[in-house]
N, C-alpha and C. Protein backbone atom coordinates (compact mmCIF):
# COMPACT_ATOMS: atom_id res chain seq x y z
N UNK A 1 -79.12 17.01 30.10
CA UNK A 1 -78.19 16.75 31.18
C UNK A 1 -76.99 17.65 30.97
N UNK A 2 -76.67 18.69 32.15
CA UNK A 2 -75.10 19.05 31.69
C UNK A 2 -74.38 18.61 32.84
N UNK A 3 -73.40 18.71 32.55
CA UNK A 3 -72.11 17.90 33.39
C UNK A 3 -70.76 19.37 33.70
N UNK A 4 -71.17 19.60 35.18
CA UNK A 4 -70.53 21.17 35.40
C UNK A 4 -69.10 20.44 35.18
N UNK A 5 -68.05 21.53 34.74
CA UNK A 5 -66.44 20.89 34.94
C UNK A 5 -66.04 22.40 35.54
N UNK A 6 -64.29 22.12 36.00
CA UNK A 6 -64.08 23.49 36.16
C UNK A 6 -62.71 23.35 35.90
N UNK A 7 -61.84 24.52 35.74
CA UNK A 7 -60.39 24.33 35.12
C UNK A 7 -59.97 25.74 35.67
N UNK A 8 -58.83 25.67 36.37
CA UNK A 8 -58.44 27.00 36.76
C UNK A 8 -59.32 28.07 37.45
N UNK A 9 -60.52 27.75 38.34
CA UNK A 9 -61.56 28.49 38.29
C UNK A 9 -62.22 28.89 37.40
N UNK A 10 -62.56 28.74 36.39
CA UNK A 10 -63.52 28.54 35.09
C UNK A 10 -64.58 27.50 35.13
N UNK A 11 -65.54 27.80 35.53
CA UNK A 11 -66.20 26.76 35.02
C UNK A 11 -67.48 26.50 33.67
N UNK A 12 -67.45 25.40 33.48
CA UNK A 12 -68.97 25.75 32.08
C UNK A 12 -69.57 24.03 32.47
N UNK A 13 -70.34 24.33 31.63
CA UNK A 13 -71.35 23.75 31.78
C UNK A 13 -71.53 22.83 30.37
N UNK A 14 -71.17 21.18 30.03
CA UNK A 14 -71.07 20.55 29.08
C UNK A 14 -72.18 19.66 28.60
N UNK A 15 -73.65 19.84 27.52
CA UNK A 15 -74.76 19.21 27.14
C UNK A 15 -74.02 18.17 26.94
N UNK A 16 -74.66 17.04 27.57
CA UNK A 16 -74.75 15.84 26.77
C UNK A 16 -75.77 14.88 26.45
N UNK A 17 -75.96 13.80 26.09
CA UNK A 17 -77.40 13.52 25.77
C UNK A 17 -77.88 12.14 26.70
N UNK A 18 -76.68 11.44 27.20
CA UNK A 18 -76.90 10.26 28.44
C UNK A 18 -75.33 10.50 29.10
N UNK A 19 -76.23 9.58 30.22
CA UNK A 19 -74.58 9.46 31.04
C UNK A 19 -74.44 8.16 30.88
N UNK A 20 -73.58 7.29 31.07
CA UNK A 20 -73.07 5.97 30.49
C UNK A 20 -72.63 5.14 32.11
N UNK A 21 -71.98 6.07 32.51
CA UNK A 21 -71.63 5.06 33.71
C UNK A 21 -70.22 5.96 34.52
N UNK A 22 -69.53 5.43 34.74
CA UNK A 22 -67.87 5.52 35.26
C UNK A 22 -67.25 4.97 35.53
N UNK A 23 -65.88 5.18 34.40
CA UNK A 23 -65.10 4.03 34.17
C UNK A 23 -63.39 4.29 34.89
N UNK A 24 -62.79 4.03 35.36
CA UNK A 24 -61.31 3.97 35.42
C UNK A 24 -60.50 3.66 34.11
N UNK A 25 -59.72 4.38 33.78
CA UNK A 25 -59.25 3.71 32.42
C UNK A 25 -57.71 4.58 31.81
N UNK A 26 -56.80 4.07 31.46
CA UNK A 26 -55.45 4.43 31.05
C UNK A 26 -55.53 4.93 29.87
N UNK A 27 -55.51 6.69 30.18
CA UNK A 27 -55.51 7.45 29.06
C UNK A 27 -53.85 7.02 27.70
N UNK A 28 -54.76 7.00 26.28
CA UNK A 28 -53.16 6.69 24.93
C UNK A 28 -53.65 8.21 24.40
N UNK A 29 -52.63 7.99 23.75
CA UNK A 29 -52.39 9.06 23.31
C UNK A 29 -53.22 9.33 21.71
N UNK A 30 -53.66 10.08 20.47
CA UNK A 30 -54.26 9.17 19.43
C UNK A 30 -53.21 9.34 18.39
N UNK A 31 -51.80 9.79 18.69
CA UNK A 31 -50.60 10.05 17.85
C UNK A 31 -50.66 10.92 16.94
N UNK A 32 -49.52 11.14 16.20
CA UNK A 32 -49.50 12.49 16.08
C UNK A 32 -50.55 13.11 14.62
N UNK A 33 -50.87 12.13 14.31
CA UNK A 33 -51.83 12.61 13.00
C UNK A 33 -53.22 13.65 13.76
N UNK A 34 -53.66 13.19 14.87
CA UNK A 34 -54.32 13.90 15.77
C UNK A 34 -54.09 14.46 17.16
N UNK A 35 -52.40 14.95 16.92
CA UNK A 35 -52.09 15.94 17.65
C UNK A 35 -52.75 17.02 17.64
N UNK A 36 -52.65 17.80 18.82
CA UNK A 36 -53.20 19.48 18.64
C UNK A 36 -54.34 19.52 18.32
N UNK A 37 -55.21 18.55 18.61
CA UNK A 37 -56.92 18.75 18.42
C UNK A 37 -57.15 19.59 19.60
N UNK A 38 -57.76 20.88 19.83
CA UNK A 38 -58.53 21.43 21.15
C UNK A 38 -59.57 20.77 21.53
N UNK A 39 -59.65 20.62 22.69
CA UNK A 39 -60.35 19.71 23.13
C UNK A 39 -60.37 18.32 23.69
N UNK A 40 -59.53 17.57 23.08
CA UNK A 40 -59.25 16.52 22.94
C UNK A 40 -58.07 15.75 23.96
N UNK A 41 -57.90 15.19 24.56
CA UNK A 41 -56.56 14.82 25.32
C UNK A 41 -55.90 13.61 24.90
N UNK A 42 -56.91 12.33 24.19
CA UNK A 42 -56.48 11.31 23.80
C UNK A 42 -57.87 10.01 23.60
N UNK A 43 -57.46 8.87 24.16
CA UNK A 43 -58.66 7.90 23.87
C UNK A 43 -57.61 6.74 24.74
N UNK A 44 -59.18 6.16 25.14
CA UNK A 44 -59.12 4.79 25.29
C UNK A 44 -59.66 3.66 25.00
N UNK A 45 -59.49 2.42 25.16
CA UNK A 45 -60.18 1.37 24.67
C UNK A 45 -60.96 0.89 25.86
N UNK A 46 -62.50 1.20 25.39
CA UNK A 46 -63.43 0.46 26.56
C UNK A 46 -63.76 -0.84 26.80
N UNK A 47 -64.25 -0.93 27.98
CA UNK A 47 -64.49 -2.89 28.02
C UNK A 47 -65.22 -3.52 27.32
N UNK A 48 -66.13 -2.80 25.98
CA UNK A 48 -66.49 -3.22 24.72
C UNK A 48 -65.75 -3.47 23.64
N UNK A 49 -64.65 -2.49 23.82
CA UNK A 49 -63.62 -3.05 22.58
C UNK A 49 -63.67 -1.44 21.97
N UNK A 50 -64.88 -0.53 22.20
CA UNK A 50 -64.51 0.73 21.25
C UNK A 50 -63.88 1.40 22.14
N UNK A 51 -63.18 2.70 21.49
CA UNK A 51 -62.38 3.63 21.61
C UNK A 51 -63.20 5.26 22.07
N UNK A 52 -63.04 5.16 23.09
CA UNK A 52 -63.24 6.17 23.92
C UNK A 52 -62.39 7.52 23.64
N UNK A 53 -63.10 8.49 23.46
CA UNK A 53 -62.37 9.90 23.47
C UNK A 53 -62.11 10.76 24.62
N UNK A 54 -60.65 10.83 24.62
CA UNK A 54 -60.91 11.66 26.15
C UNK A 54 -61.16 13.03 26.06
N UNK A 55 -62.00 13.99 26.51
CA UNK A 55 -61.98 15.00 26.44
C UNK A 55 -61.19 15.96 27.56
N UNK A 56 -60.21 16.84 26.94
CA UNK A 56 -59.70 17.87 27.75
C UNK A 56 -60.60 19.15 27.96
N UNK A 57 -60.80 19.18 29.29
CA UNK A 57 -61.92 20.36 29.86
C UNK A 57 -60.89 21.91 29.77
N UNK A 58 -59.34 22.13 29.82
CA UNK A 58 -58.78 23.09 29.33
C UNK A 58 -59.14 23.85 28.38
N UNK A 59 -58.79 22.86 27.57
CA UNK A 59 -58.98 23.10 26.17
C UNK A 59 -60.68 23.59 25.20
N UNK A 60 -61.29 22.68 25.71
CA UNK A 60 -63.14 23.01 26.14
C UNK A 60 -63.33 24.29 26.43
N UNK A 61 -62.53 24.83 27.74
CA UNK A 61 -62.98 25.75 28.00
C UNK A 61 -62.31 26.77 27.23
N UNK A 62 -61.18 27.00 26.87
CA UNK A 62 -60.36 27.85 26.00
C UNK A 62 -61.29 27.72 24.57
N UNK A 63 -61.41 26.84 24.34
CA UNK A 63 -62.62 27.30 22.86
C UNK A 63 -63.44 27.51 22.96
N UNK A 64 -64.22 27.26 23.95
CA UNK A 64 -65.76 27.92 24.55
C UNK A 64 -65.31 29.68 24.52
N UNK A 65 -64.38 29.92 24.94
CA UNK A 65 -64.02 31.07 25.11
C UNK A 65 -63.49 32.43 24.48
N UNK A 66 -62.60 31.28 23.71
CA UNK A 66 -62.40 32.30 22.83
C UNK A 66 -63.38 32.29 21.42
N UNK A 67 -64.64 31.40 21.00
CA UNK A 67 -65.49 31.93 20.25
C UNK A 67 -66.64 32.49 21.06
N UNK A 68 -66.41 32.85 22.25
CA UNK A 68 -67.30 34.01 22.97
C UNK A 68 -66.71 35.59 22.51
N UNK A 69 -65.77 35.26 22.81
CA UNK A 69 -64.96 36.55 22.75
C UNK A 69 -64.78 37.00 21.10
N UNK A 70 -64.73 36.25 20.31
CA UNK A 70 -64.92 36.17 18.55
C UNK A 70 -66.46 37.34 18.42
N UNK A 71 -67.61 36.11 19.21
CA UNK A 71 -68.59 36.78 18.93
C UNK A 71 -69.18 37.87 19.58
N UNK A 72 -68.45 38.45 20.46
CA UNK A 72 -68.68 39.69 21.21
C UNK A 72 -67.94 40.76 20.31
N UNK A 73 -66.58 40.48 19.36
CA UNK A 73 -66.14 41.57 18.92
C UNK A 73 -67.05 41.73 17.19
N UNK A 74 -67.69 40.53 17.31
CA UNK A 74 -68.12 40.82 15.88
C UNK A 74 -69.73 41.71 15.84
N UNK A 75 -70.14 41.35 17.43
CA UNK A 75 -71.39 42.21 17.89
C UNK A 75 -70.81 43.50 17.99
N UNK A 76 -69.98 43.89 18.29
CA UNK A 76 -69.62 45.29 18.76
C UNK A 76 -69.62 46.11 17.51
N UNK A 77 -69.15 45.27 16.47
CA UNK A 77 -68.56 45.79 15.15
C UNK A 77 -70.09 46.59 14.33
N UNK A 78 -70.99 45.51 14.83
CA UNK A 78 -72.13 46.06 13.73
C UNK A 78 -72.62 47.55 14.16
């Protein structure tokens, strides 16, 4: 299953292995010990009680990207 996103006109394309459902839910923050994760935007608490990760598709795509661009200069190199 991938799940298209898009950000700024960028888009990619995210594997995942089920879809779960769709939820409404009030993004926290996960403070500052896991500040500055790429990727990451925060978590929430689901109507099970666990803690949901929110994923930032920015950030997704900025690391998708720039280890494209990593591995294009390291192809060039050989």
């Amino acid at each position: 299953i991938i799940i298209v996103v898009e950000e700024s006109g960028k888009m990619a394309g995210l594997l995942v292995d089920e879809l779960l459902g769709q939820q409404s839910t009030v993004i926290k923050s996960l403070g500052a010990f896991m500040n500055g994760l790429i990727g990451i935007s925060g978590g929430s608490i689901m109507s099970d009680g666990k803690v949901g990760i929110i994923v930032d598709v920015a950030g997704i795509i900025k690391l998708a990207t720039s280890q494209q661009d990593i591995y294009q200069e390291q192809s060039s190199n050989i």
